[in-house]
N, C-alpha and C. Protein backbone atom coordinates (compact mmCIF):
# COMPACT_ATOMS: atom_id res chain seq x y z
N UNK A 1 -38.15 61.37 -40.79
CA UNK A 1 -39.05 60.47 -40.11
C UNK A 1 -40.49 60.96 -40.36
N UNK A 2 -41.58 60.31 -40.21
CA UNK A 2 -42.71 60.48 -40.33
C UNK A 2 -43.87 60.07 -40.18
N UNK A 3 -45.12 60.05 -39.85
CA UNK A 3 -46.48 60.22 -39.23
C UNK A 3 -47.03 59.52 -40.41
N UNK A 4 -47.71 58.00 -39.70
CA UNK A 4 -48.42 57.61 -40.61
C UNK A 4 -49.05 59.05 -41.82
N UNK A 5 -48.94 58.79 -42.86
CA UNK A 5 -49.72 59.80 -43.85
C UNK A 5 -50.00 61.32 -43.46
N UNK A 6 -48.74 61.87 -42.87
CA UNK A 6 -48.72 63.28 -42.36
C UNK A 6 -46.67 63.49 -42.87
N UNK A 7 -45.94 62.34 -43.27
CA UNK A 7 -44.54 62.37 -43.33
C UNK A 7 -43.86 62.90 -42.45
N UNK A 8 -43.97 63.10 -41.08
CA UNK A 8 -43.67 63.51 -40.00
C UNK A 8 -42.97 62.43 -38.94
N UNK A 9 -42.57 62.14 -37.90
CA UNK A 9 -41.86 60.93 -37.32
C UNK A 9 -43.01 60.43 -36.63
N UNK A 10 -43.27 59.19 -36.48
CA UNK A 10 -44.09 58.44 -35.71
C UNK A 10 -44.05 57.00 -35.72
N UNK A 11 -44.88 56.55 -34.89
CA UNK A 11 -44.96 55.04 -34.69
C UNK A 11 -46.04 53.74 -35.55
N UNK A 12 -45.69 53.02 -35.47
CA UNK A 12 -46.60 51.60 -36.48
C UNK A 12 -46.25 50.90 -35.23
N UNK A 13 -47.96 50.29 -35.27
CA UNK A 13 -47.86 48.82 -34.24
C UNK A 13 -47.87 47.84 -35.32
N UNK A 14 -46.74 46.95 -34.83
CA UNK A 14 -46.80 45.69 -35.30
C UNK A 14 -46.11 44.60 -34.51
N UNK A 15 -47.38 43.35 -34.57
CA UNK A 15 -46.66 41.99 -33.47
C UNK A 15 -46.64 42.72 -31.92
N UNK A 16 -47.66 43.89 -32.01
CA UNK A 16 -47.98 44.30 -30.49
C UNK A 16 -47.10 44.80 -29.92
N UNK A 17 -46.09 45.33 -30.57
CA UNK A 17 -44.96 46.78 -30.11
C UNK A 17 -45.13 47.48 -31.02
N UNK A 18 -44.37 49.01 -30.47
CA UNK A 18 -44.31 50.14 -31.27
C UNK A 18 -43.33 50.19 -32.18
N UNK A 19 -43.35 50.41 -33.58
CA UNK A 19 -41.55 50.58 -34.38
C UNK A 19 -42.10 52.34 -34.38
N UNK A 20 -40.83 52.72 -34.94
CA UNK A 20 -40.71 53.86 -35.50
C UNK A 20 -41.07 53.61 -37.22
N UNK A 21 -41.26 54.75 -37.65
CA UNK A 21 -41.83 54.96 -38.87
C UNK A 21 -40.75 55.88 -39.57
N UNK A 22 -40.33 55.57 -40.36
CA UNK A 22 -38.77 56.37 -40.95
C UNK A 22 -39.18 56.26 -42.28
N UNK A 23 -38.41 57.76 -42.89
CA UNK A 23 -37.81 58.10 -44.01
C UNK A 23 -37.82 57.22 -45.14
N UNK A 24 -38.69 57.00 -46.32
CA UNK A 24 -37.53 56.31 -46.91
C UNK A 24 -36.66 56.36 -47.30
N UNK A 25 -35.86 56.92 -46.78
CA UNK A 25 -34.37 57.36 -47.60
C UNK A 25 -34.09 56.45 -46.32
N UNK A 26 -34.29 56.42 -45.40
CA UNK A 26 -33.67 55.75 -44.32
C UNK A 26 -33.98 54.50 -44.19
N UNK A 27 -35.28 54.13 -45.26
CA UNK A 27 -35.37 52.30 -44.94
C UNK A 27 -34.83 51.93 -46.44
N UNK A 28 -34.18 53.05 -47.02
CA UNK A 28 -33.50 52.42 -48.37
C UNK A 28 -31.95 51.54 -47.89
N UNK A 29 -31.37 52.76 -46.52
CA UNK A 29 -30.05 52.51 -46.18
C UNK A 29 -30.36 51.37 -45.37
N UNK A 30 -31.26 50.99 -44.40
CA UNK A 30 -31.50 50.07 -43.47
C UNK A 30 -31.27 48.90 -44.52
N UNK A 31 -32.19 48.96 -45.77
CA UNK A 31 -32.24 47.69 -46.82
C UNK A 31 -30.88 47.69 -47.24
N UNK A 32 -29.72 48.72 -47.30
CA UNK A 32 -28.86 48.56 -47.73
C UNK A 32 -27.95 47.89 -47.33
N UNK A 33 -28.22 48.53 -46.10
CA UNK A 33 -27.08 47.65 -45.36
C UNK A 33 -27.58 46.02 -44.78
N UNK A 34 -28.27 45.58 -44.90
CA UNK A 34 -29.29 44.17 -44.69
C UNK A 34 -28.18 43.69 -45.86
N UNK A 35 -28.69 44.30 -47.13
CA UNK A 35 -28.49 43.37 -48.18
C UNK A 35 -26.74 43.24 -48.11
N UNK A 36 -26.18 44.32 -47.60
CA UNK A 36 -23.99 44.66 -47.72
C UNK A 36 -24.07 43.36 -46.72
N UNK A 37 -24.71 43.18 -45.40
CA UNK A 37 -24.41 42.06 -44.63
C UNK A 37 -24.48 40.62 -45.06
N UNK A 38 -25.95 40.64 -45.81
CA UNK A 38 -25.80 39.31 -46.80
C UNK A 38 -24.67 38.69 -48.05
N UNK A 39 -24.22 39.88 -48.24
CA UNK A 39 -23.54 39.39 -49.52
C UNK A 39 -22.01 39.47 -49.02
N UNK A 40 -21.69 40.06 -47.69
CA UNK A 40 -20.68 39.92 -47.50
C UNK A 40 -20.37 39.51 -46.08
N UNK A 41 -20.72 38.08 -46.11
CA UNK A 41 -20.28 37.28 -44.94
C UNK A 41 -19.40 37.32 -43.72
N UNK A 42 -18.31 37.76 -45.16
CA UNK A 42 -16.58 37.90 -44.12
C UNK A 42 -16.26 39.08 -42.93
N UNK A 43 -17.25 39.94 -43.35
CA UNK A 43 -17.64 40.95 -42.25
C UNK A 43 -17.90 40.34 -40.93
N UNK A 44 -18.55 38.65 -40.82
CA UNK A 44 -19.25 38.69 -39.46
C UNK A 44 -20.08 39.12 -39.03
N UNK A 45 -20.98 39.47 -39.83
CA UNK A 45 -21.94 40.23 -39.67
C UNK A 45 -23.40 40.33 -38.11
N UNK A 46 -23.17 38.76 -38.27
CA UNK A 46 -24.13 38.29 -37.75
C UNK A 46 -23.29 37.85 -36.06
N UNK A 47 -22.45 38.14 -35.81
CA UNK A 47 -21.53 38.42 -34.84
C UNK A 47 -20.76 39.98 -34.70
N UNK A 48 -21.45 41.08 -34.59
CA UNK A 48 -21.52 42.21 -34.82
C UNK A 48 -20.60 42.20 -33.65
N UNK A 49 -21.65 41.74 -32.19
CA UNK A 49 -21.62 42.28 -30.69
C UNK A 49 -19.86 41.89 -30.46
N UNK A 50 -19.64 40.71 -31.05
CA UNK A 50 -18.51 39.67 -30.33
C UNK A 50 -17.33 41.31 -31.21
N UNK A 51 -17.48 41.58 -32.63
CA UNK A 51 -16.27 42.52 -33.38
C UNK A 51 -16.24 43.35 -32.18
N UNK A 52 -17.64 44.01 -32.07
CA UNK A 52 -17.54 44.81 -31.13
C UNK A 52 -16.26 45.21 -29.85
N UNK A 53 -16.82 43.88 -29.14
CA UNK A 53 -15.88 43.23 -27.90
C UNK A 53 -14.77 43.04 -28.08
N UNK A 54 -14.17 42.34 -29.35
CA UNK A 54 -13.22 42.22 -29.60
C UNK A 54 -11.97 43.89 -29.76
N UNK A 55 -12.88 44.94 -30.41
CA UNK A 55 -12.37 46.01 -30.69
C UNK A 55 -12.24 46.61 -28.85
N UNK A 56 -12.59 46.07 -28.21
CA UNK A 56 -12.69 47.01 -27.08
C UNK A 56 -13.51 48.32 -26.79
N UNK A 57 -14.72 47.76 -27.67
CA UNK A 57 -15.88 48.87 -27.56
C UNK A 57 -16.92 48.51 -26.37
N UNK A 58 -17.12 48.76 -25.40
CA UNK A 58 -18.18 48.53 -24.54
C UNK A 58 -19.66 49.45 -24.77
N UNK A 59 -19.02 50.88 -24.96
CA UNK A 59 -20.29 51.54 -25.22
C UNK A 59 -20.77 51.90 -27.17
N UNK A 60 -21.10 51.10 -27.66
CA UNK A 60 -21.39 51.63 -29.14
C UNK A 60 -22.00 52.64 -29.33
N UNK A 61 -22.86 53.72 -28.75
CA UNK A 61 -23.34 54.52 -28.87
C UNK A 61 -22.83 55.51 -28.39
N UNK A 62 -21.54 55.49 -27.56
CA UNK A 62 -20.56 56.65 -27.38
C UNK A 62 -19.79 56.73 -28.11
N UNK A 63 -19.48 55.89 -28.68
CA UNK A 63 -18.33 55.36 -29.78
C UNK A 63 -18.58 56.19 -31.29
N UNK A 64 -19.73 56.14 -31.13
CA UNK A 64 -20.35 56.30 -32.42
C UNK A 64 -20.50 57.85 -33.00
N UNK A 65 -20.93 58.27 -31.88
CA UNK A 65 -21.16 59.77 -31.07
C UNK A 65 -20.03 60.93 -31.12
N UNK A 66 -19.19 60.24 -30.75
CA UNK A 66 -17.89 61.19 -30.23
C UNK A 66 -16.90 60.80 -31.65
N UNK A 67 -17.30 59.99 -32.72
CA UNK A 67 -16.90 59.94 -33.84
C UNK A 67 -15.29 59.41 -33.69
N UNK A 68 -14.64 59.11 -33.01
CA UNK A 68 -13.04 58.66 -32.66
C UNK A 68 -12.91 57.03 -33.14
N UNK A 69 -13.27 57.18 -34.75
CA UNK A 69 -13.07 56.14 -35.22
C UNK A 69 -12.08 55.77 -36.25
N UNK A 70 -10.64 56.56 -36.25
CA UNK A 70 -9.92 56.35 -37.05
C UNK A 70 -8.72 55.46 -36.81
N UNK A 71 -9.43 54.57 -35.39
CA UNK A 71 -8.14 53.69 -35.39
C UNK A 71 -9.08 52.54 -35.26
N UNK A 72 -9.92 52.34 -36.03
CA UNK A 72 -11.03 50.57 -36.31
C UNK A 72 -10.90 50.37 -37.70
N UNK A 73 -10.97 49.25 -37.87
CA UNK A 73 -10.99 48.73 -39.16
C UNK A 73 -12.39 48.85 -40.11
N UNK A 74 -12.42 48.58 -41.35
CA UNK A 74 -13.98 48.53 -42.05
C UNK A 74 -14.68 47.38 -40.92
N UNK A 75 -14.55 46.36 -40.75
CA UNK A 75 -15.15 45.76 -39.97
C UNK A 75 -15.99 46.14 -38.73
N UNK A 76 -15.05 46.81 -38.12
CA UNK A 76 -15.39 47.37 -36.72
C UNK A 76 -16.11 48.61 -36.96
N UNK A 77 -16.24 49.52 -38.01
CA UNK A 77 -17.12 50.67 -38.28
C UNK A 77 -18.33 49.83 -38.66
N UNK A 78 -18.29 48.83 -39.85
CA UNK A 78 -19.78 48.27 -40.36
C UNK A 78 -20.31 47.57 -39.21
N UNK A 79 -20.17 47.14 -37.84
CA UNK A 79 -20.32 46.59 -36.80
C UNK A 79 -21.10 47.42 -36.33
N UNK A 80 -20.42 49.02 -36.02
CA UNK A 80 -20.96 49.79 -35.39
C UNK A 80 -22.16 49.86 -35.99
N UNK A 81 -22.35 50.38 -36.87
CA UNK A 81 -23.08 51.17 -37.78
C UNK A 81 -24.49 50.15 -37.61
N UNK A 82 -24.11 48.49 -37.93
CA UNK A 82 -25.02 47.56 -37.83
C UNK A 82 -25.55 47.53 -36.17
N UNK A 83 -24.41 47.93 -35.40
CA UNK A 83 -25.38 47.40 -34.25
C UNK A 83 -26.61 49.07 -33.79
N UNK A 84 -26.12 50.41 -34.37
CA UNK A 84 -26.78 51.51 -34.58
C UNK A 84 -28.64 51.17 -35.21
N UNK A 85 -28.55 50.10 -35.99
CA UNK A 85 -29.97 49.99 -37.04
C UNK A 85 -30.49 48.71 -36.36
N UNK A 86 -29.73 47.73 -35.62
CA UNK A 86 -30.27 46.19 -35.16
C UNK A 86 -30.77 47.36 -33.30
N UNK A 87 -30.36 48.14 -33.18
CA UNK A 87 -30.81 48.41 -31.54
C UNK A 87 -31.66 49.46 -31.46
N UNK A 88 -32.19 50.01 -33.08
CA UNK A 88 -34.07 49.97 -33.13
C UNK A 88 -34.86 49.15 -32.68
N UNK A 89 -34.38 47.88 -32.99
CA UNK A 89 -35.49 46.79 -32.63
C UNK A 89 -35.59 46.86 -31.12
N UNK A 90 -34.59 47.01 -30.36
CA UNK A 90 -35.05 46.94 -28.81
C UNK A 90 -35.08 47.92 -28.12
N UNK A 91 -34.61 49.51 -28.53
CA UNK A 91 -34.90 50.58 -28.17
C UNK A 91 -35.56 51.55 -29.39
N UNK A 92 -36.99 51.62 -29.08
CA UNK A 92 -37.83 52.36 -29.94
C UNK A 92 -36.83 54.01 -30.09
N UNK A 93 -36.65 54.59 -30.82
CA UNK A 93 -36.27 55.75 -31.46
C UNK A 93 -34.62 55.88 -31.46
N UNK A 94 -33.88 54.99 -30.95
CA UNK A 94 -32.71 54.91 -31.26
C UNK A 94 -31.94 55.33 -32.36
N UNK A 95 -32.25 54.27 -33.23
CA UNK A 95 -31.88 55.09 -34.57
C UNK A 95 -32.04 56.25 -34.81
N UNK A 96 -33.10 56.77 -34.69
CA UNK A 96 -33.96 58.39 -34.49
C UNK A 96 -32.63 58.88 -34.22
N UNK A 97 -32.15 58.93 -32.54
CA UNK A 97 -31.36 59.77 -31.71
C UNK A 97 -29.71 60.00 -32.54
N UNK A 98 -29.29 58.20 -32.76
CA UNK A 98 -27.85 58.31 -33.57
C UNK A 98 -27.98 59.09 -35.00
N UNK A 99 -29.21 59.30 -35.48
CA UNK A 99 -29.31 60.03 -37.22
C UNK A 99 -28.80 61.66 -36.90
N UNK A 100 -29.89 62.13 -35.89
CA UNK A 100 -30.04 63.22 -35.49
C UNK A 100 -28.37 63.68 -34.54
N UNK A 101 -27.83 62.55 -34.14
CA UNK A 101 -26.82 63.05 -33.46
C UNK A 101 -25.14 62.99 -34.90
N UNK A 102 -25.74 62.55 -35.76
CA UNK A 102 -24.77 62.32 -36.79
C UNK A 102 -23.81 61.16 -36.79
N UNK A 103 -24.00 60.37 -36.00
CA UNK A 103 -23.47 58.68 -35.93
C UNK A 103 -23.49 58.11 -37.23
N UNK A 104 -24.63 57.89 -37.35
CA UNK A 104 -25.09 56.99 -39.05
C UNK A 104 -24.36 57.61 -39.81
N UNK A 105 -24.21 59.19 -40.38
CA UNK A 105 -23.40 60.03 -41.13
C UNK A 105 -21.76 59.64 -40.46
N UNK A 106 -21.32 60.11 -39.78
CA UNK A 106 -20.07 59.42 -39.30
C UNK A 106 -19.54 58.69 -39.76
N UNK A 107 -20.05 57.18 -39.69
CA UNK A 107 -19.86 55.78 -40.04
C UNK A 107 -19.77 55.81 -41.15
N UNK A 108 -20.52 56.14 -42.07
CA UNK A 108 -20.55 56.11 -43.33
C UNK A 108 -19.65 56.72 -43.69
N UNK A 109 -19.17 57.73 -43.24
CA UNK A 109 -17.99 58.45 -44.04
C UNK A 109 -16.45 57.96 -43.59
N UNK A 110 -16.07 57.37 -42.37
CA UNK A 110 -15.28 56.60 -42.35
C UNK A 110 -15.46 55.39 -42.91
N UNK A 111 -16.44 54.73 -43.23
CA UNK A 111 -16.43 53.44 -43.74
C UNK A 111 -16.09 53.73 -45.60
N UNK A 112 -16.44 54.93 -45.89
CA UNK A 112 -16.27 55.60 -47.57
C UNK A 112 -14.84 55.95 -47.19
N UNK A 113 -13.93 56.65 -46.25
CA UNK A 113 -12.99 56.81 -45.92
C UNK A 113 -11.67 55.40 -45.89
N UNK A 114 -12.34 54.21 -45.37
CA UNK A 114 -11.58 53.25 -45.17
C UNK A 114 -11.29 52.51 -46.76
N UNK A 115 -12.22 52.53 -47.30
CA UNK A 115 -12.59 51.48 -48.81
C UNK A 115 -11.34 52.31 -49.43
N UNK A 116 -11.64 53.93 -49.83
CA UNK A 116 -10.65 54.46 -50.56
C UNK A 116 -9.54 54.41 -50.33
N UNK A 117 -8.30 54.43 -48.79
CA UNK A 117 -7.37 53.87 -48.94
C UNK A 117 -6.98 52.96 -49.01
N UNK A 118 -7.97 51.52 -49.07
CA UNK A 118 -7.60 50.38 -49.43
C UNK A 118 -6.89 50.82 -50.76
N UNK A 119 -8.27 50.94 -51.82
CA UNK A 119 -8.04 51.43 -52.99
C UNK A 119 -7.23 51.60 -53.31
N UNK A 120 -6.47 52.84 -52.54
CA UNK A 120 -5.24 53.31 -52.89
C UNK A 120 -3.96 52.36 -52.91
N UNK A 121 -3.90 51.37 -51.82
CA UNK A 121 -2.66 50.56 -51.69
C UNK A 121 -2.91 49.53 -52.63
N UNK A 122 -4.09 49.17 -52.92
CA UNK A 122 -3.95 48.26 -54.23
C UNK A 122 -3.85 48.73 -55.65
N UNK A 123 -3.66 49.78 -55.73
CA UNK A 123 -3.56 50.84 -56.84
C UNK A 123 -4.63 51.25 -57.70
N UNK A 124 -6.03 50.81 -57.23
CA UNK A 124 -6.95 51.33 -57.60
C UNK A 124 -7.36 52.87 -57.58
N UNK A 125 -7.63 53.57 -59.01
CA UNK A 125 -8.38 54.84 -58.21
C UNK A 125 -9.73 55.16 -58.09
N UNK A 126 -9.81 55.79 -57.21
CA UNK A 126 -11.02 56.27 -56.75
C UNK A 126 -12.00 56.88 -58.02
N UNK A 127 -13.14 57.21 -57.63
CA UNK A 127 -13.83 57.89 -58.77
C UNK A 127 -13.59 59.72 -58.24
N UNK A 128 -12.71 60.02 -57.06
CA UNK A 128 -12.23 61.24 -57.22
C UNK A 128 -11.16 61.37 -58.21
N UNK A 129 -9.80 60.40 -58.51
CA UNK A 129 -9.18 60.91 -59.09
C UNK A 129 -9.02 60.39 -60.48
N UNK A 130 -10.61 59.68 -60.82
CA UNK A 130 -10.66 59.17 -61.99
C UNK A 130 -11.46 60.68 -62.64
């Protein structure tokens, strides 16, 4: 994170609230995952909250936290993960807290975790055992 022109963590006003000021390594993944939601519809993307509910998650940020995500589907991790980067917008440093607490890392590695045993049952291999 980082300080206007110091690369340190800090804030930008814009539209008369505060954002956080992040990494770009971290507004590469934010863009990343923007663009994984666009191109892949079937996720639901844009009905994050409802996967959510549906999974029987009430708290996403405990969920996320305590890492006990090996019984959700890719869906329900990219949910998480999305509602982790969409609840910057209404709690300033959020994202901040889930990076630093290893959530975002988490997700990602069950969600890299979930793809590869697809992989596997469709008999694809991985680029480990290629």
């Amino acid at each position: 994170m980082r300080k206007p022109g110091e690369g340190e963590q800090g804030y930008v006003e814009r539209y008369g609230k505060n954002f956080m000021l992040y990494t770009d390594a971290v507004e590469r993944l934010r863009d990343a995952v923007n663009r994984f939601c666009e191109e892949h519809p079937e996720l639901g993307s844009y009905y994050y909250q409802d996967t959510l509910k549906a999974a029987g998650i009430g708290e996403p940020f405990g969920t996320a936290r305590r890492g006990d995500l090996g019984g959700y589907d890719e869906k329900t991790v990219f949910a998480l993960l999305l509602f982790l980067f969409r609840a910057d917008h209404f709690t300033r440093g959020a994202l901040r807290d889930e990076l630093e607490h290893g959530s975002v890392q988490r997700l990602l590695r069950q969600l890299r975790r979930l793809d590869w045993r697809r992989g596997r049952l469709r008999g694809r291999r991985s680029r480990r055992e290629a």
